[in-house]
C-alpha atoms as a PDB file:
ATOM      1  CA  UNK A   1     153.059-129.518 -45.531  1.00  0.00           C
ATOM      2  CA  UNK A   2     152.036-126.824 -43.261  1.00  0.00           C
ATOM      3  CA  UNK A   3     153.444-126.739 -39.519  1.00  0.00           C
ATOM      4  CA  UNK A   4     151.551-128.222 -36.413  1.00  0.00           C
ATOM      5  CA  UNK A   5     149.243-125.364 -35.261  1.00  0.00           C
ATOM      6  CA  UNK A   6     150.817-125.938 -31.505  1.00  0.00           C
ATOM      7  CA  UNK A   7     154.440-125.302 -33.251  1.00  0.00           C
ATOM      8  CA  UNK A   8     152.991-122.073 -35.173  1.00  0.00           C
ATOM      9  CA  UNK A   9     151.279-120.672 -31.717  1.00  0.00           C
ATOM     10  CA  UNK A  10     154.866-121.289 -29.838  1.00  0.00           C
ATOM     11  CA  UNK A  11     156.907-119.459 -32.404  1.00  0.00           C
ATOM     12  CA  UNK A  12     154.335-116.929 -32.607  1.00  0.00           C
ATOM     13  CA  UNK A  13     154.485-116.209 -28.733  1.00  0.00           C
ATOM     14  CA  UNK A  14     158.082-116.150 -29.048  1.00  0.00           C
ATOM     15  CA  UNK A  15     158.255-113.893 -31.549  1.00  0.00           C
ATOM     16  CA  UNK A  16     156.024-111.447 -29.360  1.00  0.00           C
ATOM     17  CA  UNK A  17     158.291-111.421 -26.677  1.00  0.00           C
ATOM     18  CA  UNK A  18     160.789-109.772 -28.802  1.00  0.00           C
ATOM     19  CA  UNK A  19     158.363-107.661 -30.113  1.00  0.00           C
ATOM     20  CA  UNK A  20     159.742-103.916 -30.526  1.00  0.00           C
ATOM     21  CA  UNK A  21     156.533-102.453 -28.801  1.00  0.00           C
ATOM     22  CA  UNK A  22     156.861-102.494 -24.760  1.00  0.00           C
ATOM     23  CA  UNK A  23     152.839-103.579 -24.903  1.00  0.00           C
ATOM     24  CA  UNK A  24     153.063-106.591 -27.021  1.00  0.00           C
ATOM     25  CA  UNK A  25     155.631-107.802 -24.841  1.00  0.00           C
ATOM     26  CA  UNK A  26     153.767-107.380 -21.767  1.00  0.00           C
ATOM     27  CA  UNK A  27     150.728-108.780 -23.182  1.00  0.00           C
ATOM     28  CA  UNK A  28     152.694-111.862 -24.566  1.00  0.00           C
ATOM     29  CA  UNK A  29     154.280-113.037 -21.259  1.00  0.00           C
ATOM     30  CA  UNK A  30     150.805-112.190 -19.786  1.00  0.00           C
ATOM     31  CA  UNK A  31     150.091-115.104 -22.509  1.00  0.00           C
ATOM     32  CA  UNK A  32     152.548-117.209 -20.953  1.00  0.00           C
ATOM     33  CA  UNK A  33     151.515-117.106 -17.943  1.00  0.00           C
ATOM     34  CA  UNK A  34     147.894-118.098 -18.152  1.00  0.00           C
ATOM     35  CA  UNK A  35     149.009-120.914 -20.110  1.00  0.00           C
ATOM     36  CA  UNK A  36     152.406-122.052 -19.320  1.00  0.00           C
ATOM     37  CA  UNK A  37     154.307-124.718 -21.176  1.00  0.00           C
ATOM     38  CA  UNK A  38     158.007-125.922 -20.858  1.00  0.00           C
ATOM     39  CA  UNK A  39     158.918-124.555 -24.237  1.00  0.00           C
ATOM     40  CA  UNK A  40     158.537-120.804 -22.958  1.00  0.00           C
ATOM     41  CA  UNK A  41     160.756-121.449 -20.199  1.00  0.00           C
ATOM     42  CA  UNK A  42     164.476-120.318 -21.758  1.00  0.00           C
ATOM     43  CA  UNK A  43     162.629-117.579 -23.523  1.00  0.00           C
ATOM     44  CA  UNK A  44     161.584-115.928 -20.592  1.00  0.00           C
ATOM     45  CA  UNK A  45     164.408-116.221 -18.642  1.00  0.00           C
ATOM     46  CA  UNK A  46     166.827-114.984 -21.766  1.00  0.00           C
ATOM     47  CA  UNK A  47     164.472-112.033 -22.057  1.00  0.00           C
ATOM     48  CA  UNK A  48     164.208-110.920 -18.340  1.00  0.00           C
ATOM     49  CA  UNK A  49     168.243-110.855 -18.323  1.00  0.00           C
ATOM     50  CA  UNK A  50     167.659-108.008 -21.416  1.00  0.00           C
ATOM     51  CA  UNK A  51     163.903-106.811 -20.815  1.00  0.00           C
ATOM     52  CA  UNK A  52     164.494-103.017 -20.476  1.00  0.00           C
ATOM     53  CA  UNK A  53     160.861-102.039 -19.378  1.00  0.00           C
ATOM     54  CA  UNK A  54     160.335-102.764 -15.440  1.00  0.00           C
ATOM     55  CA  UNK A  55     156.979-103.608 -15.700  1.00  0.00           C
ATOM     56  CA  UNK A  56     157.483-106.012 -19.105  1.00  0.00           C
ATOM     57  CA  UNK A  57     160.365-108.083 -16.347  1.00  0.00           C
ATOM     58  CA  UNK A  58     157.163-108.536 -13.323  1.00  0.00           C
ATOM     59  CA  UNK A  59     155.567-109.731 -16.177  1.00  0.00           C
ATOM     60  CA  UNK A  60     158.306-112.077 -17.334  1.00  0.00           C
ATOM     61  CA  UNK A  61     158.596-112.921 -13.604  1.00  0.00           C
ATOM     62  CA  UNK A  62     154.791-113.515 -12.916  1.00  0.00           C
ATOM     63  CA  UNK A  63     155.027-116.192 -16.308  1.00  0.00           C
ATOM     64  CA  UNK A  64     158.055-117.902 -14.935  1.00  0.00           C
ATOM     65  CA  UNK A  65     156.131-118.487 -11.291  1.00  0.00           C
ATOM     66  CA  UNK A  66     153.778-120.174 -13.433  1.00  0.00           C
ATOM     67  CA  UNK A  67     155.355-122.888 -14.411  1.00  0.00           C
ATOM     68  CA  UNK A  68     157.217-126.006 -12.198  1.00  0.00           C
ATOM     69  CA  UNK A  69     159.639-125.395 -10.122  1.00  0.00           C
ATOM     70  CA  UNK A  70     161.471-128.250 -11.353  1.00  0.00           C
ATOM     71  CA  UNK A  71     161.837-126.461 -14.684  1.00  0.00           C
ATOM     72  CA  UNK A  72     162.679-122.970 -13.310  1.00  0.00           C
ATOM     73  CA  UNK A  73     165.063-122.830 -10.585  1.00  0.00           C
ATOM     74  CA  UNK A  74     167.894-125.139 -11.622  1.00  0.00           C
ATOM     75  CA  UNK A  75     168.084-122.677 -14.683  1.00  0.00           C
ATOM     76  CA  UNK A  76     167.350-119.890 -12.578  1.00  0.00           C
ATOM     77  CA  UNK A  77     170.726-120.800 -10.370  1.00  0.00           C
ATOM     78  CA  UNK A  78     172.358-121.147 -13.328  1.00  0.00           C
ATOM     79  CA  UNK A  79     171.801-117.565 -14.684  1.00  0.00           C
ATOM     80  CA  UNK A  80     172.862-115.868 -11.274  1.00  0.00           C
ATOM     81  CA  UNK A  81     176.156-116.857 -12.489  1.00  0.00           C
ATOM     82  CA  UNK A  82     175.903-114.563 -15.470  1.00  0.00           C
ATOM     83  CA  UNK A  83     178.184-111.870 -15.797  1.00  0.00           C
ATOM     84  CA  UNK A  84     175.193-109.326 -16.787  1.00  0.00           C
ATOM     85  CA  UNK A  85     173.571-107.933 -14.341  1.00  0.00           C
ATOM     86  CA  UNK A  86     170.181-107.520 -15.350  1.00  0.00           C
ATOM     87  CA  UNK A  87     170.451-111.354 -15.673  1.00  0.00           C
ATOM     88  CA  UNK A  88     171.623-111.930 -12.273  1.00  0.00           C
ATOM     89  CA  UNK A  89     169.200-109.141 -10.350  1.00  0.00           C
ATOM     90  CA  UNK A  90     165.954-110.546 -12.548  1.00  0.00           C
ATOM     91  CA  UNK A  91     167.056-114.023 -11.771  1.00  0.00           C
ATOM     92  CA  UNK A  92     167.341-113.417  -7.908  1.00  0.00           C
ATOM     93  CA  UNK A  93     164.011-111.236  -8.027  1.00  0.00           C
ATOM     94  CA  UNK A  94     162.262-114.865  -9.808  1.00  0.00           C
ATOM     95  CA  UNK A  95     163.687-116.950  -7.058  1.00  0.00           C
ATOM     96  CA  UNK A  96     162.477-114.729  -4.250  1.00  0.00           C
ATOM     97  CA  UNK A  97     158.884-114.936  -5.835  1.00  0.00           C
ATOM     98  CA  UNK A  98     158.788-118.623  -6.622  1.00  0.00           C
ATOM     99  CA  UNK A  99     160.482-119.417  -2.821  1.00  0.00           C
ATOM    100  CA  UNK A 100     161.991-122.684  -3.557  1.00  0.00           C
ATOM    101  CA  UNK A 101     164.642-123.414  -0.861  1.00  0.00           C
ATOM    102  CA  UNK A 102     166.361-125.873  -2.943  1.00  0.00           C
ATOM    103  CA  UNK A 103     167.380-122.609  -4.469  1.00  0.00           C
ATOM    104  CA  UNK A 104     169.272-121.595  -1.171  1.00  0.00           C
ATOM    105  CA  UNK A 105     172.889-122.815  -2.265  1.00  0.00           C
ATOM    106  CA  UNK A 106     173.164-120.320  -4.883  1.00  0.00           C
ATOM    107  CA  UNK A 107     172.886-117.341  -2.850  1.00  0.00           C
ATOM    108  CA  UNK A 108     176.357-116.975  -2.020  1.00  0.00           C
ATOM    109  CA  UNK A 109     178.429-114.308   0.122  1.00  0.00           C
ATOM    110  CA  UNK A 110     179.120-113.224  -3.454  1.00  0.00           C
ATOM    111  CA  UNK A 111     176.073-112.031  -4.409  1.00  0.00           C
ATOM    112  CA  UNK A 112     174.813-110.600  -1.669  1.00  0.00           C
ATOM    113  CA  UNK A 113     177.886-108.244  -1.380  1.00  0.00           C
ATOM    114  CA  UNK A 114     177.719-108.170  -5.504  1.00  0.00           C
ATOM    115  CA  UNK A 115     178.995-104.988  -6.473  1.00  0.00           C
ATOM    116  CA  UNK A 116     175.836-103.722  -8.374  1.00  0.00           C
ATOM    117  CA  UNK A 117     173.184-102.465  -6.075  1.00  0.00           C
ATOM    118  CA  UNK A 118     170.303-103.813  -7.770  1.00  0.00           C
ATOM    119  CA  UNK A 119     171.697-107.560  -7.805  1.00  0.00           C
ATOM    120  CA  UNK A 120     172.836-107.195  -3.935  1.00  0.00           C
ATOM    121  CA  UNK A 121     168.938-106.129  -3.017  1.00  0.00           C
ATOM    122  CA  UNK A 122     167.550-109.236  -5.137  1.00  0.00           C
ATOM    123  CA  UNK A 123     169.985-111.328  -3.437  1.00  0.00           C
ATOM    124  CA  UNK A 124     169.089-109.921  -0.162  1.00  0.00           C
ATOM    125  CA  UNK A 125     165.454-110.135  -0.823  1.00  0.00           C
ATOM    126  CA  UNK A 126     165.916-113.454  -2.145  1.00  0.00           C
ATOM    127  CA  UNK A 127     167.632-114.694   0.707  1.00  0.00           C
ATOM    128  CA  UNK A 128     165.857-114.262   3.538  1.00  0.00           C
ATOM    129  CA  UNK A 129     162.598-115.523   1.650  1.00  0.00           C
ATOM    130  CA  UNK A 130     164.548-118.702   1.247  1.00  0.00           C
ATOM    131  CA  UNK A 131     167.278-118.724   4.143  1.00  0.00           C
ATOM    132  CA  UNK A 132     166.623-122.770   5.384  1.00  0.00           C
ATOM    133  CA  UNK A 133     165.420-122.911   9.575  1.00  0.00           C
ATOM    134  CA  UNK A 134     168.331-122.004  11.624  1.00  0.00           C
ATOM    135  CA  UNK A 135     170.704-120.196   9.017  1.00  0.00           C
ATOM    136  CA  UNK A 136     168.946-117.274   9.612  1.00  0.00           C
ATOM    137  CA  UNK A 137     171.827-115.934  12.853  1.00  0.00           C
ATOM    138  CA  UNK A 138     174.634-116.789   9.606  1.00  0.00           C
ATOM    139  CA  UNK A 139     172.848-114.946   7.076  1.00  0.00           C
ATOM    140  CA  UNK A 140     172.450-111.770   9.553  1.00  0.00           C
ATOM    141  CA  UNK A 141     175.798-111.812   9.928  1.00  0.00           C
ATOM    142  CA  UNK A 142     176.819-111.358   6.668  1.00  0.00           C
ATOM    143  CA  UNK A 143     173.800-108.790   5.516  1.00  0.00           C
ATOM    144  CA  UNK A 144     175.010-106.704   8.801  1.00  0.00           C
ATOM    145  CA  UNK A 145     178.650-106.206   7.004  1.00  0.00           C
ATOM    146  CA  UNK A 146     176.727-104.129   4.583  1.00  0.00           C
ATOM    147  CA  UNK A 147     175.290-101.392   6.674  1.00  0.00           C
ATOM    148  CA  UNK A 148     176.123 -97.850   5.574  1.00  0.00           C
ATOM    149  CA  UNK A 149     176.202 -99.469   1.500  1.00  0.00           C
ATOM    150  CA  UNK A 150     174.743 -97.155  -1.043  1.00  0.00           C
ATOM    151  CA  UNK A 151     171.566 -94.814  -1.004  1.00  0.00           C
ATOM    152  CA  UNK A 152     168.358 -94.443   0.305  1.00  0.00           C
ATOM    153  CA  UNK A 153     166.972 -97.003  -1.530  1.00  0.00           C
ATOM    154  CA  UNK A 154     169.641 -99.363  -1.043  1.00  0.00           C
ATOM    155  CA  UNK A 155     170.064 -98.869   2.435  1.00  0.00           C
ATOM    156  CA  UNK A 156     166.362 -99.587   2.833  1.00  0.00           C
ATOM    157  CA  UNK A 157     165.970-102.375   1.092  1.00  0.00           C
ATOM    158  CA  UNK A 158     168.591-103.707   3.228  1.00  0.00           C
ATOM    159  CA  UNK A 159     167.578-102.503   6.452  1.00  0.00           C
ATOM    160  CA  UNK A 160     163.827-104.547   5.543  1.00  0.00           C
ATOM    161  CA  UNK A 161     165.700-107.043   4.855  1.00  0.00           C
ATOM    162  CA  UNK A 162     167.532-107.546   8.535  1.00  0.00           C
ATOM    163  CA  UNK A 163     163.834-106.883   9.643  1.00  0.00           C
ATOM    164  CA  UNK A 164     162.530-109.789   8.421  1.00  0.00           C
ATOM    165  CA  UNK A 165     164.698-112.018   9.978  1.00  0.00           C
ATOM    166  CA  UNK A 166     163.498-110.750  13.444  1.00  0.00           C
ATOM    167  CA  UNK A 167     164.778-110.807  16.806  1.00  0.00           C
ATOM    168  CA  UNK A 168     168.318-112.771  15.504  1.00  0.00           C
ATOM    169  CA  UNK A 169     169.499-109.255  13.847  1.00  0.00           C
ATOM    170  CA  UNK A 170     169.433-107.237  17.644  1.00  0.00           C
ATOM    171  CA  UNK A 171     172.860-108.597  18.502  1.00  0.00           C
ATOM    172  CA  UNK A 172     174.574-107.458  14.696  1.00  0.00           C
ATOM    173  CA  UNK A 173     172.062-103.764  15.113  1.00  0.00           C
ATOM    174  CA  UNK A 174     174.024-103.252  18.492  1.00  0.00           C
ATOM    175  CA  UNK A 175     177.489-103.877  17.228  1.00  0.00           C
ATOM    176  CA  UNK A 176     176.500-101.512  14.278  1.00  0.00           C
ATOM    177  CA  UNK A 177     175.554 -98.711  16.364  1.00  0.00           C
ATOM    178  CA  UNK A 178     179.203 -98.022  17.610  1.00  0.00           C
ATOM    179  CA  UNK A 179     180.700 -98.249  14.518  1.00  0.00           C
ATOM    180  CA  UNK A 180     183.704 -96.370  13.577  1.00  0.00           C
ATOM    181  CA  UNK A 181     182.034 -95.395  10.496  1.00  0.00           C
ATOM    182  CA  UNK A 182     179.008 -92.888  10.966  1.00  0.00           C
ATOM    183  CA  UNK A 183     176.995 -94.042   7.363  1.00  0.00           C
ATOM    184  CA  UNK A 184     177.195 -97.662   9.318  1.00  0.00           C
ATOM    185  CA  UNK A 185     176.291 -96.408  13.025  1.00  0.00           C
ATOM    186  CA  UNK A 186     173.404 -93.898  10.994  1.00  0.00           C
ATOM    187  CA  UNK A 187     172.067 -97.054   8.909  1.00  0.00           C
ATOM    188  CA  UNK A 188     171.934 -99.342  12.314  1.00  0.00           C
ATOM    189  CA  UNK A 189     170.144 -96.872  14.452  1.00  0.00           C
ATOM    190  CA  UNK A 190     167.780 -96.266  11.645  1.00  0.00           C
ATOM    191  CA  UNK A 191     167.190 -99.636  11.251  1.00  0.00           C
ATOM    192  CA  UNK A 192     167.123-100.063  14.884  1.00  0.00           C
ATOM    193  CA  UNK A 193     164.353 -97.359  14.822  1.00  0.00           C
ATOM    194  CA  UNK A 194     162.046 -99.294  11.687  1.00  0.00           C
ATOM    195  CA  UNK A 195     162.515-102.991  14.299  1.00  0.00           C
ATOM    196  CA  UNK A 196     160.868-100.604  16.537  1.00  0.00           C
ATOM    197  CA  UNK A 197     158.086 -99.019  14.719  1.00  0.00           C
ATOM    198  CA  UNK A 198     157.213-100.558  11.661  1.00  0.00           C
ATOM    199  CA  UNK A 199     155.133 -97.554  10.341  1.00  0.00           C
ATOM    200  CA  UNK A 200     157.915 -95.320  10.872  1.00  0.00           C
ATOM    201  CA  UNK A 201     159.217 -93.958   7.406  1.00  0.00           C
ATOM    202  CA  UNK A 202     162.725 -94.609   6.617  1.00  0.00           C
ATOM    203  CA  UNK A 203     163.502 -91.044   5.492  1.00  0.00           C
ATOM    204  CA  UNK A 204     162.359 -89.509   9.016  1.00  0.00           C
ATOM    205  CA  UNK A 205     164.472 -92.687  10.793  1.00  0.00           C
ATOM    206  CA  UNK A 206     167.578 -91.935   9.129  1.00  0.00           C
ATOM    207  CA  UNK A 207     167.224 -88.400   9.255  1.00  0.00           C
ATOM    208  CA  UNK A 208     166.992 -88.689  12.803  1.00  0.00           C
ATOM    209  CA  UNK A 209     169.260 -91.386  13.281  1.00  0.00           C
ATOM    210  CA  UNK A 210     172.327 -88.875  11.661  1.00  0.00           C
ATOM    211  CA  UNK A 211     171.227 -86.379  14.152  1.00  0.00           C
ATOM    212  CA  UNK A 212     171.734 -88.969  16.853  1.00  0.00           C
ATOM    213  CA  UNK A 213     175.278 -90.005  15.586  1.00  0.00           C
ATOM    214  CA  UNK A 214     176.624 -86.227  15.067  1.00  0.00           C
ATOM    215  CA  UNK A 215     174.478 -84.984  18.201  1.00  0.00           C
ATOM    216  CA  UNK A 216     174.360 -88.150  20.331  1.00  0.00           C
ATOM    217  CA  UNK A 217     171.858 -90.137  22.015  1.00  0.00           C
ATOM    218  CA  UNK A 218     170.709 -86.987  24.192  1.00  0.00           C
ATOM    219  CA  UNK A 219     169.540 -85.783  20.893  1.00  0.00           C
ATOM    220  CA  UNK A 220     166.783 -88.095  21.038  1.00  0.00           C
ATOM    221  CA  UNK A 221     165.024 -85.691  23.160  1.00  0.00           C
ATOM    222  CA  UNK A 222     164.987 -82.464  22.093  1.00  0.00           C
END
């Protein structure tokens, strides 16, 4: 007796996603995507916490927005738990893009001070896509504690961040900018500078705001 076509097609697609070739995979949980079922749903979460091609993981990421919410994010929370993490950062990343806010327990003052860079800018991303109405003074609070974290690319993702939360950040930039610590007063006044002007490149903003913390505000001008 041969096997249900349906059954066939399912293990075929999730054979694909393990596929050795970076391009199969890609085109597989393009598959998924266009036509989602429940069945695909552990799959694509088990292979975003292990997918080592960036652009195979949006992919991954794209299918999983596909399907219901219902299905997604209580497995979703569970896999920010894990203790790899790919699994934790790619998890976050999925919850930012889906935007459920029943999601918003799991983002916990763990995870957005997580040790690994990439899982503390999902979770920051994450959070203030799905921070409820009125957390948002609570959640600046903590994302302020981590001014002056990491590089460039760190630092900006967190500084965008504190941006998008708005006006409640002004009170946390201020404290920042007298920091004992000149990484945390640099980081503020950068940020400070990118509330400002939008359009204003982070590189110049930082550059400048060091110059400001080892020169002083004076510097500003000349």
């Amino acid at each position: 007796m041969t096997m249900p076509e349906q059954d066939t097609e399912t293990i075929r697609v999730l054979r694909g996603l393990e596929d050795g070739r970076a391009s199969v995979r890609l085109r597989t949980a393009l598959a998924v995507g266009a036509t989602p079922g429940p069945h695909f749903v552990d799959k694509l979460i088990e292979r975003c916490a292990i997918e080592p091609e960036f652009y195979v993981r949006e992919m991954l990421t794209w299918a999983l927005t596909r399907h219901s919410a219902s299905m997604t994010v209580p497995e979703l929370m569970e896999q920010i738990r894990s203790e790899r993490a790919q699994a934790r950062s790619q998890a976050l990343h999925t919850l930012s893009k889906i935007g459920d806010r029943q999601a918003w327990p799991a983002i916990t003052r763990a995870l957005l001070s997580d040790p690994d860079d990439e899982v503390a800018r999902s979770a920051w991303r994450a959070a203030v896509v799905l921070v409820p109405d009125g957390q948002e003074h609570e959640l600046a609070a903590v994302l302020s504690g981590q001014f002056g974290r990491g590089e460039r690319e760190t630092q900006l993702s967190l500084s965008r961040a504190l941006i998008a939360l708005g006006e409640v950040i002004l009170p946390f930039l201020q404290a920042a900018t007298t920091d004992p610590d000149r990484r945390v007063r640099a980081h503020a006044i950068a940020t400070e500078r990118l509330l400002a002007d939008p359009d204003a490149g982070f590189e110049f903003a930082i550059e400048e705001a060091k110059r400001v913390v080892v020169l002083g505000p004076t510097s500003q001008d000349g």
